[in-house]
N, C-alpha and C. Protein backbone atom coordinates (compact mmCIF):
# COMPACT_ATOMS: atom_id res chain seq x y z
N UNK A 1 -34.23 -107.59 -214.28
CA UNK A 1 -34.73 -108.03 -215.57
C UNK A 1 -35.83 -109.08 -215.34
N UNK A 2 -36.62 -108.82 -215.80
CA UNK A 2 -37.81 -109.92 -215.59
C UNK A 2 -38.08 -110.91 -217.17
N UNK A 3 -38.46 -111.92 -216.55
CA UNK A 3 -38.38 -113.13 -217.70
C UNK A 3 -39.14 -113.17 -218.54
N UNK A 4 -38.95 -113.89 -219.84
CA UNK A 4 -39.51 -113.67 -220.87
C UNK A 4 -41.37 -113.57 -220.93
N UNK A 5 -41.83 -114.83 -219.68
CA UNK A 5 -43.02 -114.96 -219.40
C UNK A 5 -43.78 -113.76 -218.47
N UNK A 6 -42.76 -113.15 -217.92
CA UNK A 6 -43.49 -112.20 -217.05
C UNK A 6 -43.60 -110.53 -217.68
N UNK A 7 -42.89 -110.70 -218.83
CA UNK A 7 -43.31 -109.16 -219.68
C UNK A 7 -44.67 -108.91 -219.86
N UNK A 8 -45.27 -107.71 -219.33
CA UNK A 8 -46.58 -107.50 -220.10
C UNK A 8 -46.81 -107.48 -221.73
N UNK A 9 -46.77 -107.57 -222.23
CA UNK A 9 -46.62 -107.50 -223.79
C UNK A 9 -46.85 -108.98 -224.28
N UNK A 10 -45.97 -109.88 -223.64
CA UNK A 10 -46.12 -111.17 -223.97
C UNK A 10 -47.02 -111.75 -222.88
N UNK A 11 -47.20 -111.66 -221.87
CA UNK A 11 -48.84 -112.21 -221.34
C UNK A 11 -49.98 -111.72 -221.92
N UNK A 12 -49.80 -110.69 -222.12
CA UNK A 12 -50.80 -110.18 -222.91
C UNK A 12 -51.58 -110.89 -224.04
N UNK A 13 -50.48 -111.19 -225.19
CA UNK A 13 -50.47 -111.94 -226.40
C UNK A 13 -50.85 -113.10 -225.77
N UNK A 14 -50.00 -114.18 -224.77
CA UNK A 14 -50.43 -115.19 -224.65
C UNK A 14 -51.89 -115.52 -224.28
N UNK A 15 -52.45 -114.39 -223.58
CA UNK A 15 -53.97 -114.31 -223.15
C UNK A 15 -54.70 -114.28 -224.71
N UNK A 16 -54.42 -113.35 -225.27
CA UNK A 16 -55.26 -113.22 -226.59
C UNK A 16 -55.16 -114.46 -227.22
N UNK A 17 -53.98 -114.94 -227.22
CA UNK A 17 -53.73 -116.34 -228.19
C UNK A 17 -54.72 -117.79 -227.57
N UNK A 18 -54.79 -117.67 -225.95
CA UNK A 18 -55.41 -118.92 -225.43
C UNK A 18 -56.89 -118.23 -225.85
N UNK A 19 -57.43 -117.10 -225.37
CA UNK A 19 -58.88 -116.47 -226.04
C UNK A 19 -59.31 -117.09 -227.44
N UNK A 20 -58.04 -116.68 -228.63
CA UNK A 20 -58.99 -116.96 -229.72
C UNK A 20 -58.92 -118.75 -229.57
N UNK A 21 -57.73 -119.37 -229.14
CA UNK A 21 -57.80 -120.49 -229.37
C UNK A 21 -59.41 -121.40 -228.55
N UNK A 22 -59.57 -120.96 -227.16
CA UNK A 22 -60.76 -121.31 -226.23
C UNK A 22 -62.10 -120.97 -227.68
N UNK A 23 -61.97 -119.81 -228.01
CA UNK A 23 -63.26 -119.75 -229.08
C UNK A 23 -63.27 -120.26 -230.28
N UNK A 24 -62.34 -120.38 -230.74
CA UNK A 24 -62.35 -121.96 -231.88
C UNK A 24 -62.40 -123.28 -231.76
N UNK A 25 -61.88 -123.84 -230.48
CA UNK A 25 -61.73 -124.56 -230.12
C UNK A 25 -63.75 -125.11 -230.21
N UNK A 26 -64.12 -123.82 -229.27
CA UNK A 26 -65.71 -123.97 -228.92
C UNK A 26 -66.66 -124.45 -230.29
N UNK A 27 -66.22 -123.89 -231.29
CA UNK A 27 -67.08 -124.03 -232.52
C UNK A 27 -66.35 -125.08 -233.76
N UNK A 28 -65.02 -125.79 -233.19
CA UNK A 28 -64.81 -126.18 -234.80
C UNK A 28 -65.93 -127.58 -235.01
N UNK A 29 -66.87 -128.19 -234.26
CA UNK A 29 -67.27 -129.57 -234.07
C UNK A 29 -68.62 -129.09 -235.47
N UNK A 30 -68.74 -127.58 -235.37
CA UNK A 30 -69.91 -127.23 -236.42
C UNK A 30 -69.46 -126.34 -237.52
N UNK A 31 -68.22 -126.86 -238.10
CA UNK A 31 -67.71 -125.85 -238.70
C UNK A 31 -68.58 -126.44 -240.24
N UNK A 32 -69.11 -127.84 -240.52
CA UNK A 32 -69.80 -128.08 -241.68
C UNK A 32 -70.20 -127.46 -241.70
N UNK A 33 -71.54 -127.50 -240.71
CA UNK A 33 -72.85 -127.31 -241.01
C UNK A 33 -72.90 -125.86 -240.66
N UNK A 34 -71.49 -124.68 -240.88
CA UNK A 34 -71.95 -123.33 -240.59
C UNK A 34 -72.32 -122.61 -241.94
N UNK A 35 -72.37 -121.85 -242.40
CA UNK A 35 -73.61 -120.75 -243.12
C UNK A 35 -71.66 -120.61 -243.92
N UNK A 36 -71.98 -120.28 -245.10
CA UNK A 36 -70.05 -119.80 -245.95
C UNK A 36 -69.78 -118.68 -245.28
N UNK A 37 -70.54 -117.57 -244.82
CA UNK A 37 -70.06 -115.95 -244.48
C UNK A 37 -69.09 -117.08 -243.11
N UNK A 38 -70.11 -117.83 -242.21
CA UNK A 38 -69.40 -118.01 -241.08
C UNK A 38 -68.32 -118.94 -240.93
N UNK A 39 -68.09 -119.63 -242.01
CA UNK A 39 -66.98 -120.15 -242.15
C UNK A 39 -65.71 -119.60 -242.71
N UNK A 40 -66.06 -118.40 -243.44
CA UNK A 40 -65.42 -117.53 -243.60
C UNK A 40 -64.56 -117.03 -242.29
N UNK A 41 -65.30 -116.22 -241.52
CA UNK A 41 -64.75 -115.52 -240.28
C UNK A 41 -64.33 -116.43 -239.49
N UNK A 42 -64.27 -117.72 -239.80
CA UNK A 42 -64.28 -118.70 -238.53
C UNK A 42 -62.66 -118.73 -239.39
N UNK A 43 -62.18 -118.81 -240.50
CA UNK A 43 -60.74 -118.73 -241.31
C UNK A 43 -60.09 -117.67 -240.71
N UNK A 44 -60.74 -116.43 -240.60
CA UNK A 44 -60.66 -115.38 -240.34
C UNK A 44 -59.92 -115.45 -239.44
N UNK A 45 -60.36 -116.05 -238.10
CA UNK A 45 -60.22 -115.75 -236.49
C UNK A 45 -58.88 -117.09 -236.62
N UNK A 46 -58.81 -117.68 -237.14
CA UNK A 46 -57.99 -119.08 -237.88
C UNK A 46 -56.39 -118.26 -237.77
N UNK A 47 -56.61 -117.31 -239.02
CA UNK A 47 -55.79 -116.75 -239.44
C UNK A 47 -54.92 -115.55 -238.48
N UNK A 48 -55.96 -115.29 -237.73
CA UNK A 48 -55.57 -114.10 -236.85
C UNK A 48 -54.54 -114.78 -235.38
N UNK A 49 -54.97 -116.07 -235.03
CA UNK A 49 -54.44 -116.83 -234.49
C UNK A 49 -52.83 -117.12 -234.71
N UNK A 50 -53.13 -118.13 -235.66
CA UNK A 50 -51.63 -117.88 -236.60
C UNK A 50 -50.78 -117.24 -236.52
N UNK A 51 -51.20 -115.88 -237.29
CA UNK A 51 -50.08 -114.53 -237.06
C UNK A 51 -50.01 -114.89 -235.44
N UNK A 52 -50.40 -114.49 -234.70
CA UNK A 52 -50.36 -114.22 -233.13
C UNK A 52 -49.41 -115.56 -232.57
N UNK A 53 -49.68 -116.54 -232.91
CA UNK A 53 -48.42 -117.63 -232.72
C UNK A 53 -47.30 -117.26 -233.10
N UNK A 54 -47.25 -116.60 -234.72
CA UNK A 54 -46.01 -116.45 -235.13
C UNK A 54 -45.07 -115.62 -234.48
N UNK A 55 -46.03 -114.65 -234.05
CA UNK A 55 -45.58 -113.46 -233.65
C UNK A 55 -44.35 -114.26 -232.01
N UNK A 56 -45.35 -115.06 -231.36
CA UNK A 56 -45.13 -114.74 -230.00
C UNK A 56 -43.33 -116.23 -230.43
N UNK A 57 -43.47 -117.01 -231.50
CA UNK A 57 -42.43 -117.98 -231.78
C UNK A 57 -41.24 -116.97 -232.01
N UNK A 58 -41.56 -116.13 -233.03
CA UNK A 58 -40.24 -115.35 -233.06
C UNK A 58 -39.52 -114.58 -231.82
N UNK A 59 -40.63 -113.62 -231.16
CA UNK A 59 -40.47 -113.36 -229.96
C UNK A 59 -39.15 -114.52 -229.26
N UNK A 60 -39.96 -115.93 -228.93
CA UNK A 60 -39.32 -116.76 -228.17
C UNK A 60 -38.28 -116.93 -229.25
N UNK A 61 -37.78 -117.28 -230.23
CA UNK A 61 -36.59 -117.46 -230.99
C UNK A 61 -35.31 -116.28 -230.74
N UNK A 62 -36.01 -114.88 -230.87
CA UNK A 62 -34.86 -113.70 -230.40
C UNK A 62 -34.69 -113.93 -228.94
N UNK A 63 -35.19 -114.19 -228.19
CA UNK A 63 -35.36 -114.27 -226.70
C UNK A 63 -33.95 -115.02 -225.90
N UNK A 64 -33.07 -114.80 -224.81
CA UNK A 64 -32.17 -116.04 -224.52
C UNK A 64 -32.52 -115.98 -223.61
N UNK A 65 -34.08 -115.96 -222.89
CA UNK A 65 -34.49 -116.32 -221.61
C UNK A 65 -34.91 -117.71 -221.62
N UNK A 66 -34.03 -118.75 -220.40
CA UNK A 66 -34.65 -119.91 -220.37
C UNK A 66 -35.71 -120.27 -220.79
N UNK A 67 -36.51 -119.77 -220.23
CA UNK A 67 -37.80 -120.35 -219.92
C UNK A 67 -38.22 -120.05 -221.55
N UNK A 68 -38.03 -119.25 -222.40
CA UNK A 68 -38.47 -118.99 -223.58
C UNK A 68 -37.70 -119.84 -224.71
N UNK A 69 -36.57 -120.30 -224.28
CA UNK A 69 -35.67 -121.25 -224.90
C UNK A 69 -36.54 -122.76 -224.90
N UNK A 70 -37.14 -122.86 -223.73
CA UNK A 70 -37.29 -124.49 -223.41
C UNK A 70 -38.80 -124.61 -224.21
N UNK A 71 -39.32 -123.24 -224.04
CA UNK A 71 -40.96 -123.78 -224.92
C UNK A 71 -40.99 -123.77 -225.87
N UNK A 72 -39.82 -122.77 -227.17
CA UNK A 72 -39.16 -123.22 -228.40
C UNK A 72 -39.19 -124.67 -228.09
N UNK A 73 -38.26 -125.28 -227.60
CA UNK A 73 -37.91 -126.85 -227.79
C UNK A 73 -38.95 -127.45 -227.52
N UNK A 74 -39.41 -127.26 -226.60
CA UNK A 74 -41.06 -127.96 -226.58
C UNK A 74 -41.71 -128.09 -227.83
N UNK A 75 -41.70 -126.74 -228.70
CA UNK A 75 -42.70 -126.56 -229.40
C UNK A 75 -42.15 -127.51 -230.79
N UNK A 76 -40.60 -127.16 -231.12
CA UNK A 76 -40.24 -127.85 -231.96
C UNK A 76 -39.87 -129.32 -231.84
N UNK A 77 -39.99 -129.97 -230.72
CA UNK A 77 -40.81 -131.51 -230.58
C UNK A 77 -42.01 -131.73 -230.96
N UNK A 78 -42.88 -131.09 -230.50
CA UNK A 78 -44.30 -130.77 -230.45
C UNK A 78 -44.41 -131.00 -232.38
N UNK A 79 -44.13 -130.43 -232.80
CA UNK A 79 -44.11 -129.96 -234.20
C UNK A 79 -43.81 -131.38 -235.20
N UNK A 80 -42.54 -131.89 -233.99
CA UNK A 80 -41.88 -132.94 -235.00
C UNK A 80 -42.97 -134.28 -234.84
N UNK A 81 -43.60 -134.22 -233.42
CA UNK A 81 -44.77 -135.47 -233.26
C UNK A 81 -45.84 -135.30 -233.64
N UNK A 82 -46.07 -133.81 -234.83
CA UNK A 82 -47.12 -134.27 -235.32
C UNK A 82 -47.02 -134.07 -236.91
N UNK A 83 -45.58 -134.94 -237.11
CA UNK A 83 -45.32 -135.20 -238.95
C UNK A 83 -44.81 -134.21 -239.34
N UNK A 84 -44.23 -133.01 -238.66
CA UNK A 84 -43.66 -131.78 -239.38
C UNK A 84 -42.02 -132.32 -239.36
N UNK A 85 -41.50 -133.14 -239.04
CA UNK A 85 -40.15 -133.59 -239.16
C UNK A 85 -39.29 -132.58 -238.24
N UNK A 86 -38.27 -132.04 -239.14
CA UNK A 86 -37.30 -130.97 -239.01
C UNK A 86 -37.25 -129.52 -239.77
N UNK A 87 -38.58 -129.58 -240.40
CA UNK A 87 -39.32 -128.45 -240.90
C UNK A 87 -38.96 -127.01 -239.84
N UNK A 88 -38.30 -125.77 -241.21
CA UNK A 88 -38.41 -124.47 -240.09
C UNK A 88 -40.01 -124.44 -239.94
N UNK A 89 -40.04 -123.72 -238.42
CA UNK A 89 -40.96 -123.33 -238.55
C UNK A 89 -41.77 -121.98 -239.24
N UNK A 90 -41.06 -121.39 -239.92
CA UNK A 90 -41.67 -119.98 -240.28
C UNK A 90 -41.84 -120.79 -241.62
N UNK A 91 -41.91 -122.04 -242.23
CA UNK A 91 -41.87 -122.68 -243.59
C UNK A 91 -43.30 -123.43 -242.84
N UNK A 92 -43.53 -123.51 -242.03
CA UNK A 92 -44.84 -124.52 -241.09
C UNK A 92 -45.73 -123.10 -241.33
N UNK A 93 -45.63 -122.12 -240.58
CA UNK A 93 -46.34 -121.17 -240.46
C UNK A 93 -46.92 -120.69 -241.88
N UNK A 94 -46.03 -120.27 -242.52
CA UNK A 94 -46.46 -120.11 -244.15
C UNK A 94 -47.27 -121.29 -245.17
N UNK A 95 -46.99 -122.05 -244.96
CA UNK A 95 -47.80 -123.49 -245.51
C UNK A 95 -49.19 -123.28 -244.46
N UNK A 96 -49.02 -123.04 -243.10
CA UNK A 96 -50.93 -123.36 -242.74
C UNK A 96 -51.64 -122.04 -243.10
N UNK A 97 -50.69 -120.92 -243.40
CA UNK A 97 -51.59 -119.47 -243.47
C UNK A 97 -51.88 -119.78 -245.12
N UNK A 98 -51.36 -120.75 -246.07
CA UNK A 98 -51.66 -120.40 -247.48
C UNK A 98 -52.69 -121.90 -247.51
N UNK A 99 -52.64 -122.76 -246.70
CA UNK A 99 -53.84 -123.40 -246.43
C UNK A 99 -55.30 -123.09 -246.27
N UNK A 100 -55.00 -122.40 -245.13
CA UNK A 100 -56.02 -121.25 -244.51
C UNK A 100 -56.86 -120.23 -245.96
N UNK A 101 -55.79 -119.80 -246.78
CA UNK A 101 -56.36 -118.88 -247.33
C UNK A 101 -56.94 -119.57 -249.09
N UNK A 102 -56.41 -120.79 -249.41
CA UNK A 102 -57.42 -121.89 -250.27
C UNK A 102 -58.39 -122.48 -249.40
N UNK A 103 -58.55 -122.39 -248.10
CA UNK A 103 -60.11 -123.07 -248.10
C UNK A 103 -60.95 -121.56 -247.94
N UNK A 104 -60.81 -120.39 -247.73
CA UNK A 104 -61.24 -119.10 -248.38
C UNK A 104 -61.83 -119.34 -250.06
N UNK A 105 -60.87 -119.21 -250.55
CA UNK A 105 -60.95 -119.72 -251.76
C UNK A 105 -62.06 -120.66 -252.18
N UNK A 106 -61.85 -121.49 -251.74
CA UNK A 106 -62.93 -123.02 -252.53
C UNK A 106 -64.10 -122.11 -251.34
N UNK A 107 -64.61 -121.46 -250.68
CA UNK A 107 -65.61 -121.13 -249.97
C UNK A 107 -66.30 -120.09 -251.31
N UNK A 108 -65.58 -119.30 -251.82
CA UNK A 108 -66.02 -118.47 -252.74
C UNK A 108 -66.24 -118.79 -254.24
N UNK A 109 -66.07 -120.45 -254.62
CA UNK A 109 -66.29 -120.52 -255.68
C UNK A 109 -67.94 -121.35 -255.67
């Protein structure tokens, strides 16, 4: 049986997830001064992120591989040091995707 980190499926994801994160990361310093279409897609790639976290949290939540246990706990420290308390996280996840999708919103009015 090989561990939660060494499945292809989930390196995979984790590659895509550090990708979009490396390319947002690259552009949020001009996210003012971008054009609305591109702040748009820049929500877009935001959003696509997101899901792809969510995806790979649940993953680690069904998971009883150590190593997938301990970056849950990581993550839900992680979570709690930055003001999310004892918040589920799929209640975190849903609050930044309906965030995400009002600054859509105020972009189109």
């Amino acid at each position: 049986m090989t561990s939660f980190f060494e499945s292809e499926n989930v390196m995979r994801e984790m590659t895509t997830i550090y990708e979009l994160q490396k390319e947002l990361y690259g552009v949020i310093q001009k996210f003012p001064y971008m054009s609305q279409d591109a702040k748009w897609e820049h929500i877009e790639t935001l959003k696509e992120l997101l899901e792809k976290q969510q995806i790979m949290w649940t993953r680690m939540s069904l998971s009883d591989d150590p190593e997938a246990i301990e970056m849950k706990e990581k993550l839900m420290e992680a979570s709690k040091d930055m003001g999310f308390g004892n918040a589920d996280m799929s209640t975190i996840f849903r609050n930044m995707h309906n965030v995400l999708v009002q600054m859509q919103t105020q972009l189109r009015k």
